[in-house]
C-alpha atoms as a PDB file:
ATOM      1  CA  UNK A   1     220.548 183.086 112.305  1.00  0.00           C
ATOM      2  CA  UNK A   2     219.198 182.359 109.086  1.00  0.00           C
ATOM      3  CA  UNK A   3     220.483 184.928 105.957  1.00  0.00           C
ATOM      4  CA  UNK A   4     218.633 185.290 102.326  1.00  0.00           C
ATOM      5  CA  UNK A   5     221.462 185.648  99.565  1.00  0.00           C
ATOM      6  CA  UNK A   6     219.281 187.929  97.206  1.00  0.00           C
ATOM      7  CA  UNK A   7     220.057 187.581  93.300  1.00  0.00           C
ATOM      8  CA  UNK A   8     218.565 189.288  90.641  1.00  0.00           C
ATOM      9  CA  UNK A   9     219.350 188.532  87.010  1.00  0.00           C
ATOM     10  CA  UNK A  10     218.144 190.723  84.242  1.00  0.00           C
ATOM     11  CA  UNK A  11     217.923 188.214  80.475  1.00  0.00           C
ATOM     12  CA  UNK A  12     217.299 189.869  77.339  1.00  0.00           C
ATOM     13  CA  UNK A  13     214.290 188.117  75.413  1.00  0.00           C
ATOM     14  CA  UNK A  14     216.603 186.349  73.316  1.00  0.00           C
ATOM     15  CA  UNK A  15     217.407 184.770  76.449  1.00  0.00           C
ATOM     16  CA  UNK A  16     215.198 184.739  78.628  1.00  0.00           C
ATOM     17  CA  UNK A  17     214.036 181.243  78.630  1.00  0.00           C
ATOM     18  CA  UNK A  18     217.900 179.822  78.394  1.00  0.00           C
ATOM     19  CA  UNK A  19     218.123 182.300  81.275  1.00  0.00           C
ATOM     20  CA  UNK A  20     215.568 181.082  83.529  1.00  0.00           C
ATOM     21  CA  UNK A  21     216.507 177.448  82.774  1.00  0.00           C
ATOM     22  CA  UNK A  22     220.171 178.339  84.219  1.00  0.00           C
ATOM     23  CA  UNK A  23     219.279 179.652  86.741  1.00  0.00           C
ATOM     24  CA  UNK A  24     216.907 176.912  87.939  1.00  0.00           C
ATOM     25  CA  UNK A  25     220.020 174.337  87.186  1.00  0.00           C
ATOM     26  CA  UNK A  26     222.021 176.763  89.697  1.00  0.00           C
ATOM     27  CA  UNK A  27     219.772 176.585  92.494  1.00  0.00           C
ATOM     28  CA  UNK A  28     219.062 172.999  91.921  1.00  0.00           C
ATOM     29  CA  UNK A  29     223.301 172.343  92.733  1.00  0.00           C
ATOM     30  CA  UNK A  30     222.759 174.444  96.089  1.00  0.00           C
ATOM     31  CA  UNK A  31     220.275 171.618  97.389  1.00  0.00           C
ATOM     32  CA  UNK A  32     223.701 169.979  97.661  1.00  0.00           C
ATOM     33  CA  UNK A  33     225.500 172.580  99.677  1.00  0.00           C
ATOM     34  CA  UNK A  34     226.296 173.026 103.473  1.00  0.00           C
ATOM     35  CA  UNK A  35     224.015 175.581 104.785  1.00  0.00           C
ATOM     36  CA  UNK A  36     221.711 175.728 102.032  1.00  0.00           C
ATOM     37  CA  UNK A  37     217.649 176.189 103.520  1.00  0.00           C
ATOM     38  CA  UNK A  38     215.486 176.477 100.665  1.00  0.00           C
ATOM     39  CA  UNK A  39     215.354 179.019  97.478  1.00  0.00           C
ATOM     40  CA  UNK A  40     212.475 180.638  95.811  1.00  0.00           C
ATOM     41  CA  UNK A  41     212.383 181.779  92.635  1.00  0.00           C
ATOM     42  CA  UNK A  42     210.699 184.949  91.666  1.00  0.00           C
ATOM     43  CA  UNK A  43     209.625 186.339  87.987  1.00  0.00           C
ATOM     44  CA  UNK A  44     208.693 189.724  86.751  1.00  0.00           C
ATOM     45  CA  UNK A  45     205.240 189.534  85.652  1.00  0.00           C
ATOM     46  CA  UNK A  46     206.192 193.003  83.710  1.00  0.00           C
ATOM     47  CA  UNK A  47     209.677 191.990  82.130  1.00  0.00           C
ATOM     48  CA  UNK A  48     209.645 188.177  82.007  1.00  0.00           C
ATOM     49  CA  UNK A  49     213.578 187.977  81.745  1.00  0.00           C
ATOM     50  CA  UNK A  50     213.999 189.708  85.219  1.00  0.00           C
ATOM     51  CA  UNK A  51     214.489 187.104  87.916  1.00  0.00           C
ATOM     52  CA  UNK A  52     214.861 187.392  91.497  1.00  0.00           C
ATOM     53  CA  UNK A  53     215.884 184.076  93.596  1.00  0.00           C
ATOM     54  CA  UNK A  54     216.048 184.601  96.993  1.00  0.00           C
ATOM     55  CA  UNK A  55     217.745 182.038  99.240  1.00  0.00           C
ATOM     56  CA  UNK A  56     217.856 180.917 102.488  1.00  0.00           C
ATOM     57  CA  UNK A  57     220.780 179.800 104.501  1.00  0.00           C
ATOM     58  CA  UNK A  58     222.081 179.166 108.321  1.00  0.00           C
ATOM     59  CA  UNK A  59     225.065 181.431 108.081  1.00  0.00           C
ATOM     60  CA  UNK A  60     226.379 184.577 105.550  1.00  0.00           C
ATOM     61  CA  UNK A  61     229.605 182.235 105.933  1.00  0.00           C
ATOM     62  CA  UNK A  62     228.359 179.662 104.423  1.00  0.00           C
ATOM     63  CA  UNK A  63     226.320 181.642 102.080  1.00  0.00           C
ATOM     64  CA  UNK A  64     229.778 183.607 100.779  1.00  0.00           C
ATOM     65  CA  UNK A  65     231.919 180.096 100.916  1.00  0.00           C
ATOM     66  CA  UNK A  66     229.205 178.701  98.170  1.00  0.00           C
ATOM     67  CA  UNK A  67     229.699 181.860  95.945  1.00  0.00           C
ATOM     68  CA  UNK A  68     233.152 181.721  96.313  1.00  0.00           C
ATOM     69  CA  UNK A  69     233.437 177.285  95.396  1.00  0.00           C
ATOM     70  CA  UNK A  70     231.126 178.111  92.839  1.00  0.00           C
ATOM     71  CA  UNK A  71     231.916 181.175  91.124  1.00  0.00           C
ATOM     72  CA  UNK A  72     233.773 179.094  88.386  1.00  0.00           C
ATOM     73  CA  UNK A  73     230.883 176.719  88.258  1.00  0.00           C
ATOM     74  CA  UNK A  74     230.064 176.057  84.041  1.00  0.00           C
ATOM     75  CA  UNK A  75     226.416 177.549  85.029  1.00  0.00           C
ATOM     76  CA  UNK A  76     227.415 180.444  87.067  1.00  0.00           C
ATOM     77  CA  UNK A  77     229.343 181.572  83.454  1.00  0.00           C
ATOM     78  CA  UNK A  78     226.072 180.454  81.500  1.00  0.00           C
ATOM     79  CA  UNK A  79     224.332 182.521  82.890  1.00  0.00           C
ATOM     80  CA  UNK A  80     226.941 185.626  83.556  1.00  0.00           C
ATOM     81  CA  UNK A  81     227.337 185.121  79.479  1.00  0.00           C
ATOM     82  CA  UNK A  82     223.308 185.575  78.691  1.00  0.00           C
ATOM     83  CA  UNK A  83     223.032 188.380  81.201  1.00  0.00           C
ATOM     84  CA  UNK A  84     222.449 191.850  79.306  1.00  0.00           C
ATOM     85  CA  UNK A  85     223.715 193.095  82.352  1.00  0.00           C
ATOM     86  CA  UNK A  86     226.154 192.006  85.783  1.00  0.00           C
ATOM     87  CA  UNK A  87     224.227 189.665  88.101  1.00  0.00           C
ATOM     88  CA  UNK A  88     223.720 191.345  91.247  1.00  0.00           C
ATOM     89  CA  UNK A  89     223.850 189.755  95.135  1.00  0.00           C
ATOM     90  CA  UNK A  90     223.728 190.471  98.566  1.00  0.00           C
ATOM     91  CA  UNK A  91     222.997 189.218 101.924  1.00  0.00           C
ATOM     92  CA  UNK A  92     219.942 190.402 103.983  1.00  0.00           C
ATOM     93  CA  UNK A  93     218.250 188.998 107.173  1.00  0.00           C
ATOM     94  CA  UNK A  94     214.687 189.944 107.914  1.00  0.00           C
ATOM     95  CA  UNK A  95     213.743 192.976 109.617  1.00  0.00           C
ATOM     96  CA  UNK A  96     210.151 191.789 110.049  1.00  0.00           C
ATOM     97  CA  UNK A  97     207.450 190.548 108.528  1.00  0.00           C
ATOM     98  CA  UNK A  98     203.627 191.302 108.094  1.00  0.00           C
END
């Protein structure tokens, strides 16, 4: 059963554009990763420095090993350092769709 692992990431303006650029290096190293589906990368038209990725993968297992190998990861602390406030995750699967 395929899982999305939902981040959102909130950059200041000061950092907005080292912010996105992070976060598209990030997603880039998951290509490499068992599991790993696809990604798509969302912006907020209102608050440019909001992102939301949302990614795909064949298990939450595999989803949660990747956090956990990666966690330490010099990007993952990029971007945790330009944050203005603590990245947030979870897991979903898809209830339906229209």
């Amino acid at each position: 059963m395929t899982v999305y692992s939902i981040w959102e990431s909130y950059f200041p303006p000061e950092s907005r554009v080292e912010g996105r650029d992070v976060t598209e290096r990030i997603w880039e190293d998951m290509t490499d990763c068992d599991g790993y589906l696809g990604h798509e990368l969302f912006g907020d038209v209102d608050n440019p420095g909001h992102l939301l990725v949302v990614s795909h993968w064949d298990t939450k297992e595999r989803a949660d090993q990747v956090l956990a190998d990666y966690k330490d990861h010099p990007n993952a602390a990029e971007a945790n350092r330009l944050v203005e406030k603590p990245r947030r995750r979870f897991v979903a699967e898809k209830l339906s769709s229209g």
